[in-house]
PDB file of N, CA and C in Angstrom:
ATOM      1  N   UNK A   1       0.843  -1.173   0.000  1.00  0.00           N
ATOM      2  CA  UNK A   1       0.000   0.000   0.000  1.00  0.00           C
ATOM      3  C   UNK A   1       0.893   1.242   0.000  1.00  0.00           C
ATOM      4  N   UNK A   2      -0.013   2.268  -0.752  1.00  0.00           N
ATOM      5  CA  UNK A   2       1.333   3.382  -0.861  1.00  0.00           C
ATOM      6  C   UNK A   2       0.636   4.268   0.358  1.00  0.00           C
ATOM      7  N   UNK A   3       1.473   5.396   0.430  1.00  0.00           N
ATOM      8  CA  UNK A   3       0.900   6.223   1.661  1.00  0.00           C
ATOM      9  C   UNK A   3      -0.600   7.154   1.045  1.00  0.00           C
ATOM     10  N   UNK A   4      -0.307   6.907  -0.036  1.00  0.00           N
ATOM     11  CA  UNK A   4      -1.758   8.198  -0.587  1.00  0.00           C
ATOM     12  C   UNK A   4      -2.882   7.236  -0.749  1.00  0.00           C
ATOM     13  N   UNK A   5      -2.611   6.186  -0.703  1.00  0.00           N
ATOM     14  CA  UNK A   5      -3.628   4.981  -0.325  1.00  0.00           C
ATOM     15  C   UNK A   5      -4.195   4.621   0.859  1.00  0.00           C
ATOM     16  N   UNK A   6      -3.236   4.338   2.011  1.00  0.00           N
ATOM     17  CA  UNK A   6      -3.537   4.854   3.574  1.00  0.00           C
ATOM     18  C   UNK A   6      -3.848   6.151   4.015  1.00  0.00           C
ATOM     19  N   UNK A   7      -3.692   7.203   3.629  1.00  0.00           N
ATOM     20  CA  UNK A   7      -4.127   8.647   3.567  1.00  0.00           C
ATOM     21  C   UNK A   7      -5.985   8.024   3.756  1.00  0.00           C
ATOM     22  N   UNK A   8      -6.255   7.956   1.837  1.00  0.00           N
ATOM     23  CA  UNK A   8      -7.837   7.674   1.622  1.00  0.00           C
ATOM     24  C   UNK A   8      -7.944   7.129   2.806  1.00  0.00           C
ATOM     25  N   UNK A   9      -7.658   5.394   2.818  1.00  0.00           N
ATOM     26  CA  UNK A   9      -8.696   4.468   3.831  1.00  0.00           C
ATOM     27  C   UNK A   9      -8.491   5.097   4.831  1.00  0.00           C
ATOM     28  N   UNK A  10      -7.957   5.837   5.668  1.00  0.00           N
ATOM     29  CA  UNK A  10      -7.528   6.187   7.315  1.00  0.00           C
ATOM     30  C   UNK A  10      -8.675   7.481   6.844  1.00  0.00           C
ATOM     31  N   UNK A  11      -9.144   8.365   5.713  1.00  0.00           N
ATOM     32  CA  UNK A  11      -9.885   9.326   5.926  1.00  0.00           C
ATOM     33  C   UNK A  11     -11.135   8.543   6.035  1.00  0.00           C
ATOM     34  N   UNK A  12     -11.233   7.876   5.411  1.00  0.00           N
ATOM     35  CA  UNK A  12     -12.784   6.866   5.359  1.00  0.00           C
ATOM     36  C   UNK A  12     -13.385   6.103   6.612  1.00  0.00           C
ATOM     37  N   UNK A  13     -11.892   5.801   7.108  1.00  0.00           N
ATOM     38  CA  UNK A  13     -12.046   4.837   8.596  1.00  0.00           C
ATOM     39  C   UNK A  13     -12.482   6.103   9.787  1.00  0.00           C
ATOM     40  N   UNK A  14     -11.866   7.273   9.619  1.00  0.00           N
ATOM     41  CA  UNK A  14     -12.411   8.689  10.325  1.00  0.00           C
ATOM     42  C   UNK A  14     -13.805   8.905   9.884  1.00  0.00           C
ATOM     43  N   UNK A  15     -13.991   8.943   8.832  1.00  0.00           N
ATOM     44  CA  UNK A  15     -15.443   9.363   8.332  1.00  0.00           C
ATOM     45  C   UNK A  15     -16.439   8.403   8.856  1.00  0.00           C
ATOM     46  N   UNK A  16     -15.969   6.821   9.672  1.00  0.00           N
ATOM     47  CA  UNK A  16     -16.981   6.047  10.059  1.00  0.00           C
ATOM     48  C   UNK A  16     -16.938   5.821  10.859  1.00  0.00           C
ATOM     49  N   UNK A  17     -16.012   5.970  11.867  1.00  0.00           N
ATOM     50  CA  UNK A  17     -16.129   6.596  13.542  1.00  0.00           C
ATOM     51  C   UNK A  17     -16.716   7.838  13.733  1.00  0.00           C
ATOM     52  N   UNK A  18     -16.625   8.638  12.981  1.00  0.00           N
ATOM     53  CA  UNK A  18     -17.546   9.919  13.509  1.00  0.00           C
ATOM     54  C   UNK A  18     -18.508  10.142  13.016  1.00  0.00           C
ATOM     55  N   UNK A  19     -19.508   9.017  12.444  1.00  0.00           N
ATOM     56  CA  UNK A  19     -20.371   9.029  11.203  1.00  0.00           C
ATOM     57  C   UNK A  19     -20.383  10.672  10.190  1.00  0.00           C
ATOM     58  N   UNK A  20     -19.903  10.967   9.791  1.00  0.00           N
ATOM     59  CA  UNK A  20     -19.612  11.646   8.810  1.00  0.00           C
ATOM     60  C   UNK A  20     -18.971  11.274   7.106  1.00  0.00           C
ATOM     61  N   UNK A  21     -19.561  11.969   6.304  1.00  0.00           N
ATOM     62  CA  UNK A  21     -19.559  11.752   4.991  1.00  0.00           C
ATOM     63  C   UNK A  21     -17.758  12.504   4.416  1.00  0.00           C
ATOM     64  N   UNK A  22     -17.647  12.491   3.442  1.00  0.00           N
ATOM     65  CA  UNK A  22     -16.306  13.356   3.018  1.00  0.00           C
ATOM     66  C   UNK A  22     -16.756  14.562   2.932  1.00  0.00           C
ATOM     67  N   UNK A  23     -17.787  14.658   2.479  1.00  0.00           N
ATOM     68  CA  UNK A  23     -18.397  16.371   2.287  1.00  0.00           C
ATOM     69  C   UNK A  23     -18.261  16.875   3.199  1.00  0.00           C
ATOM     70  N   UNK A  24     -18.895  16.096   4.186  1.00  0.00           N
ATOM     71  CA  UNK A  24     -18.670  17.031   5.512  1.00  0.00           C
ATOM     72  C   UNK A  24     -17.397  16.991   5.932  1.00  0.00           C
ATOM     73  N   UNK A  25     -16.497  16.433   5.838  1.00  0.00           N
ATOM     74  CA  UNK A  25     -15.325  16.864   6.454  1.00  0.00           C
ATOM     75  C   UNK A  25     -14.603  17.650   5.418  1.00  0.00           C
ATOM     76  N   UNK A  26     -15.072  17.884   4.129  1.00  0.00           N
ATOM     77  CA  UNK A  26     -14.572  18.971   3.791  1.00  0.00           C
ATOM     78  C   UNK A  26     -15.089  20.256   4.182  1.00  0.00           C
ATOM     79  N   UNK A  27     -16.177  20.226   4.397  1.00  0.00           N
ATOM     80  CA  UNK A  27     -16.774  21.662   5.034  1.00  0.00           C
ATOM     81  C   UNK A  27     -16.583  22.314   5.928  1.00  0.00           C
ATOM     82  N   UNK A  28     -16.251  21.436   7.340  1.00  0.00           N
ATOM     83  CA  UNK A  28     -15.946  21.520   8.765  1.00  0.00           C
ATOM     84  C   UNK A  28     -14.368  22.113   8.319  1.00  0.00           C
ATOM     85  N   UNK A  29     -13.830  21.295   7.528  1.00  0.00           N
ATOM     86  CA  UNK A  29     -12.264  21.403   7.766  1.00  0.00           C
ATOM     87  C   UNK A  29     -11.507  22.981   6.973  1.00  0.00           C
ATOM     88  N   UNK A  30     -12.504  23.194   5.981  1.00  0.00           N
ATOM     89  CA  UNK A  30     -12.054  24.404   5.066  1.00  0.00           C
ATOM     90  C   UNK A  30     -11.155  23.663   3.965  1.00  0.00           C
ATOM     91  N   UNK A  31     -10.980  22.560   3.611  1.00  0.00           N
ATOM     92  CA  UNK A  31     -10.339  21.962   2.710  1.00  0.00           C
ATOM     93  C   UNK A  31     -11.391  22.181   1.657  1.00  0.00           C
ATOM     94  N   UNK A  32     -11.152  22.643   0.483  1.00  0.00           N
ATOM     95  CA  UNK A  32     -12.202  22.746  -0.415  1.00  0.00           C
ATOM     96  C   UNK A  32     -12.871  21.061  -0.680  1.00  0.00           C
ATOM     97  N   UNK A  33     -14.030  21.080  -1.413  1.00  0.00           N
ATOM     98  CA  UNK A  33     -14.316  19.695  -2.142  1.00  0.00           C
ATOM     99  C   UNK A  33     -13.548  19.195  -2.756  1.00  0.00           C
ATOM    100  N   UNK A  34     -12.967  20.535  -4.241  1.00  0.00           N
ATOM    101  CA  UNK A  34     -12.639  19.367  -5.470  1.00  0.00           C
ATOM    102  C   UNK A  34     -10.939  18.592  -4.571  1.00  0.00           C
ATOM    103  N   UNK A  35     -10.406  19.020  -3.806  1.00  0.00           N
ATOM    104  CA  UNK A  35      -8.954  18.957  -3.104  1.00  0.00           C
ATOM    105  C   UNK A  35      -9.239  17.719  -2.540  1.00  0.00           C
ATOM    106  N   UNK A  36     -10.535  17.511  -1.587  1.00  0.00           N
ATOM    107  CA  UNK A  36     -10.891  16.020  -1.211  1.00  0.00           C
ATOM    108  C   UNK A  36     -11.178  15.170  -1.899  1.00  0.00           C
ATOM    109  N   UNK A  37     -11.541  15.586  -3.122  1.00  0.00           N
ATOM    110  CA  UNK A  37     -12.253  14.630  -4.102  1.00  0.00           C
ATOM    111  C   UNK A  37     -11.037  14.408  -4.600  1.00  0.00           C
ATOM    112  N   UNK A  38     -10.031  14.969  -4.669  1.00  0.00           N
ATOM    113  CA  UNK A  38      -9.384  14.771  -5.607  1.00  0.00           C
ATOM    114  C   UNK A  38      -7.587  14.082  -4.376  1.00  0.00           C
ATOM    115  N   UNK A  39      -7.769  13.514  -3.455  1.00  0.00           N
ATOM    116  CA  UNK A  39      -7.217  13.044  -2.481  1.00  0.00           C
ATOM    117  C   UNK A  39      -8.151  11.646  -2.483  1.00  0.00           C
ATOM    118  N   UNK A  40      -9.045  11.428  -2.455  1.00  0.00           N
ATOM    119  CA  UNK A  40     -10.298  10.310  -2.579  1.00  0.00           C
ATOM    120  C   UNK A  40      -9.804   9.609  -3.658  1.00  0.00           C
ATOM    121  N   UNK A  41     -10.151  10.193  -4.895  1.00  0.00           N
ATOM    122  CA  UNK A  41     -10.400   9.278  -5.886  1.00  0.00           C
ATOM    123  C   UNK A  41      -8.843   9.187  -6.631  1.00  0.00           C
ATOM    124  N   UNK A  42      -7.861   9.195  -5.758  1.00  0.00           N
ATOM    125  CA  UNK A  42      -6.548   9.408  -6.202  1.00  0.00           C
ATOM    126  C   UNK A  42      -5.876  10.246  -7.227  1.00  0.00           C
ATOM    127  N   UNK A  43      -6.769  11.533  -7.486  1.00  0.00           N
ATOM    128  CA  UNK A  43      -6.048  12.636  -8.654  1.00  0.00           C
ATOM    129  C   UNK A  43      -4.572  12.988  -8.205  1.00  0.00           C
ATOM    130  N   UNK A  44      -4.648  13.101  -6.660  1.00  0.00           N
ATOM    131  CA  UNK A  44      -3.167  13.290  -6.223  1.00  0.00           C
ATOM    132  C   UNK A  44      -2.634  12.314  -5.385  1.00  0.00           C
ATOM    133  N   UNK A  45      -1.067  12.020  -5.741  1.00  0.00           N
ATOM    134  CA  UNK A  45      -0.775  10.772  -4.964  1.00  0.00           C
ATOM    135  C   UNK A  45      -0.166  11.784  -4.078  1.00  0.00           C
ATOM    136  N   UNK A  46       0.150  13.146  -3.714  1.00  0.00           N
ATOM    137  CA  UNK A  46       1.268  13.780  -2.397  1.00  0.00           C
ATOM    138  C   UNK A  46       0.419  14.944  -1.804  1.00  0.00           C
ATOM    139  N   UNK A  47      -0.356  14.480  -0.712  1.00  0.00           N
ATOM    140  CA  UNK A  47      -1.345  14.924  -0.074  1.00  0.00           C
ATOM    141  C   UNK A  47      -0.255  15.897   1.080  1.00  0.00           C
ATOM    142  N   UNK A  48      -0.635  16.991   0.956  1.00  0.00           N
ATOM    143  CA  UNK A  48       0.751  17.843   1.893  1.00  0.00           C
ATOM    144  C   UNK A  48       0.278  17.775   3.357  1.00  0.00           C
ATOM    145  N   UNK A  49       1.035  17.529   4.308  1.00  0.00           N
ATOM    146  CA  UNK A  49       0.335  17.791   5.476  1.00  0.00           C
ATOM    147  C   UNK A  49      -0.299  18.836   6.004  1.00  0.00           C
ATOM    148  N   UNK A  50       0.258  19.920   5.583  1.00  0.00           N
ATOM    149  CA  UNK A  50      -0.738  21.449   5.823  1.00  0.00           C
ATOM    150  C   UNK A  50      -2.283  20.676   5.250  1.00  0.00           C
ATOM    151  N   UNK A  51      -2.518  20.343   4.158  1.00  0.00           N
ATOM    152  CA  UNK A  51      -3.201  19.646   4.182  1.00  0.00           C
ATOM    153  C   UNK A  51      -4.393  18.532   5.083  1.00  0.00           C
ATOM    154  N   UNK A  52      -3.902  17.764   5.520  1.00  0.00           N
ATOM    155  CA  UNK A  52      -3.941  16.876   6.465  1.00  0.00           C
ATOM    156  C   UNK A  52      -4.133  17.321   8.181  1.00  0.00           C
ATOM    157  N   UNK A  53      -3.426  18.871   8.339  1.00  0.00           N
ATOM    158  CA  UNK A  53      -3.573  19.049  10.004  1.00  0.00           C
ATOM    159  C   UNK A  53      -5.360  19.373   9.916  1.00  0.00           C
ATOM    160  N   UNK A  54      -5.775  20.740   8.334  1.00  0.00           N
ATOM    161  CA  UNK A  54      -6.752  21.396   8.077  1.00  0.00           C
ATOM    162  C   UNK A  54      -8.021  20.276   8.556  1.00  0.00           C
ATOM    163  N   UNK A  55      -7.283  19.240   7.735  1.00  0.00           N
ATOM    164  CA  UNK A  55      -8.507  17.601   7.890  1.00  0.00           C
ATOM    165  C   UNK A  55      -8.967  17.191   9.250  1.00  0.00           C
ATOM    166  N   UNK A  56      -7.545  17.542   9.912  1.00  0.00           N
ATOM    167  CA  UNK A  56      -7.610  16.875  11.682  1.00  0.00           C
ATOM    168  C   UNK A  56      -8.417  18.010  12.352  1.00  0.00           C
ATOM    169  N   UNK A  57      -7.910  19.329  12.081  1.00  0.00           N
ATOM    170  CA  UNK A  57      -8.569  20.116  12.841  1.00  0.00           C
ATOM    171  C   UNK A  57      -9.962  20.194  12.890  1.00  0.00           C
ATOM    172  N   UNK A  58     -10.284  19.431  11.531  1.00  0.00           N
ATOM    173  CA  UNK A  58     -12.054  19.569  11.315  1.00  0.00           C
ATOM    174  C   UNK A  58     -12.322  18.645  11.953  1.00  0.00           C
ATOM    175  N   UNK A  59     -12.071  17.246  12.225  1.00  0.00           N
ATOM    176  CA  UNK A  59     -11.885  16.258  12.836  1.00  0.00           C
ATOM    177  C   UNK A  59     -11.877  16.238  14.443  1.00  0.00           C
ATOM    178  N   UNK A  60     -11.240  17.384  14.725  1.00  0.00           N
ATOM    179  CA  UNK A  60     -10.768  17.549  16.259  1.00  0.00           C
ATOM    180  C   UNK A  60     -10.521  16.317  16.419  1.00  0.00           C
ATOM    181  N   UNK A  61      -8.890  16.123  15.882  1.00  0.00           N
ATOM    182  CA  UNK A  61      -7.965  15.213  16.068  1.00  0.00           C
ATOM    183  C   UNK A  61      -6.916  15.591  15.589  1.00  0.00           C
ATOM    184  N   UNK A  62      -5.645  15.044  16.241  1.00  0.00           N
ATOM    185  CA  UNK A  62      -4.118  15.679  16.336  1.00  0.00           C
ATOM    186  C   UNK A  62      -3.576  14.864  14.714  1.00  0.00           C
ATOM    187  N   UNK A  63      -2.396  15.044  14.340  1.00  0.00           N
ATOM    188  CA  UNK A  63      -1.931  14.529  12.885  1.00  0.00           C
ATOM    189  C   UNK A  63      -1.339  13.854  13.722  1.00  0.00           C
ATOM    190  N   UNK A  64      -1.102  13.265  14.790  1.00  0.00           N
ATOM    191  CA  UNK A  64      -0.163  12.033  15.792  1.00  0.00           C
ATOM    192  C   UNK A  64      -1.948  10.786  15.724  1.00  0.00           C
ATOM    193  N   UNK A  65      -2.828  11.468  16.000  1.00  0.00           N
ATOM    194  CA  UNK A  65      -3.965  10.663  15.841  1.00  0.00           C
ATOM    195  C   UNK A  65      -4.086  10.089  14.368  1.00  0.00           C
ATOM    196  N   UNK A  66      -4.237  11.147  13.661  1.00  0.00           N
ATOM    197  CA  UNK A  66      -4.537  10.482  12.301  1.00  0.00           C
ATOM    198  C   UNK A  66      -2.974   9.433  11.714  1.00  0.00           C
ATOM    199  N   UNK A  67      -1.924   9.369  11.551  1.00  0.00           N
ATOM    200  CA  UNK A  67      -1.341   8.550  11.836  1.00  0.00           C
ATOM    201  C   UNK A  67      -1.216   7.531  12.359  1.00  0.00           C
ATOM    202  N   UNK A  68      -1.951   7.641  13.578  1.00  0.00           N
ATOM    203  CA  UNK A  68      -1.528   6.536  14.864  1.00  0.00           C
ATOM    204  C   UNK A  68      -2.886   4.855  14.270  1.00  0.00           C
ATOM    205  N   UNK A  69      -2.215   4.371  12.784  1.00  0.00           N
ATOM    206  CA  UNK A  69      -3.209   3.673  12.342  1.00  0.00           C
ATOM    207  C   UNK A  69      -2.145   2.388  11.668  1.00  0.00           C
ATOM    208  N   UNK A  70      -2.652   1.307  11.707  1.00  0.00           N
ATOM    209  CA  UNK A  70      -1.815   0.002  11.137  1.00  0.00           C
ATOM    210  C   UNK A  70      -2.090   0.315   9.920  1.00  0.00           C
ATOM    211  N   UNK A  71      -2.508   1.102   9.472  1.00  0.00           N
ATOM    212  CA  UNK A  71      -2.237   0.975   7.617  1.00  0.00           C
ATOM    213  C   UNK A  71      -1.086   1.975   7.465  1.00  0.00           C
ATOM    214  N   UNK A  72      -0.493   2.711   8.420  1.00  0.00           N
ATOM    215  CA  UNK A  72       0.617   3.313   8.011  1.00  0.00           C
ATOM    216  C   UNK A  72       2.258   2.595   8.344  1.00  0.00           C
ATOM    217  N   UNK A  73       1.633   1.365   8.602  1.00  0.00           N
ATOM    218  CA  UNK A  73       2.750   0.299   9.738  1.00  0.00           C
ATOM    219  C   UNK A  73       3.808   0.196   8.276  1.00  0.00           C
ATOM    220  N   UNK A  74       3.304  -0.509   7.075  1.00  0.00           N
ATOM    221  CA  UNK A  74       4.271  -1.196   6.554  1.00  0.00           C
ATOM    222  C   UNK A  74       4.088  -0.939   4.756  1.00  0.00           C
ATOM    223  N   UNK A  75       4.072   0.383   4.487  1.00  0.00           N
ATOM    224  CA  UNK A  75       4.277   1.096   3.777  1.00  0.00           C
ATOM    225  C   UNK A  75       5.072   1.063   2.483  1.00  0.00           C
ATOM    226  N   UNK A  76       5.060   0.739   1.227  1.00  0.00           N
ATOM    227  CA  UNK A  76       5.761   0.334   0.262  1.00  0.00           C
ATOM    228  C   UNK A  76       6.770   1.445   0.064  1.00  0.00           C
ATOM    229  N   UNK A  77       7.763   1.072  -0.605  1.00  0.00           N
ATOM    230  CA  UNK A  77       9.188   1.826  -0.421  1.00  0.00           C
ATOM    231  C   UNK A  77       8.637   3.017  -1.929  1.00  0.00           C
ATOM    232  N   UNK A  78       8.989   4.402  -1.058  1.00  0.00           N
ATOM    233  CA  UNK A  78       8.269   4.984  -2.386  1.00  0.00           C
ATOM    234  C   UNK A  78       9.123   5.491  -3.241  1.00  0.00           C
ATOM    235  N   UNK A  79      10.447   5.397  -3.032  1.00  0.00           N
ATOM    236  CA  UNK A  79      11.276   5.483  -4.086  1.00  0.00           C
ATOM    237  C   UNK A  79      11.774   4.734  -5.427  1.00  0.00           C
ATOM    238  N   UNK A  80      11.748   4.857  -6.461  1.00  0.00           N
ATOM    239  CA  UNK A  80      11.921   3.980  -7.313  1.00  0.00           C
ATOM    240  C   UNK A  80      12.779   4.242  -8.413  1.00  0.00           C
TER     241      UNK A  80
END
């Protein structure tokens, strides 16, 4: 799994602990739509963490939380 792959599922696995949709966590978070949509459906594989805190903060959760997930355990080597 690459990391912009664990990114998605870890946003999805958030979106179903807090029953919330992606929309809404784009709304809450100030991350525009097309930026989530386009983190979702893989338009971008290098999701910036400025990025990612915007997500947590909508979340009210730390970027040590959103991390703190076994899909980020064992990560394919992304250099090639």
């Amino acid at each position: 799994m690459t990391i912009a792959q664990a990114v998605v599922q870890r946003l999805y696995e958030l979106c179903n602990e807090q029953n919330m949709t992606i929309n809404k966590i784009s709304n809450i978070s100030g991350v525009t739509q097309s930026t989530v949509s386009d983190i979702v459906n893989g338009a971008t594989s290098n999701t910036g963490i400025a990025t990612i805190k915007k997500l947590c903060d909508g979340l009210d959760i730390s970027v040590r939380d959103f991390f703190n997930s076994e899909l980020f355990d064992h990560l394919e080597q992304e250099l090639k």
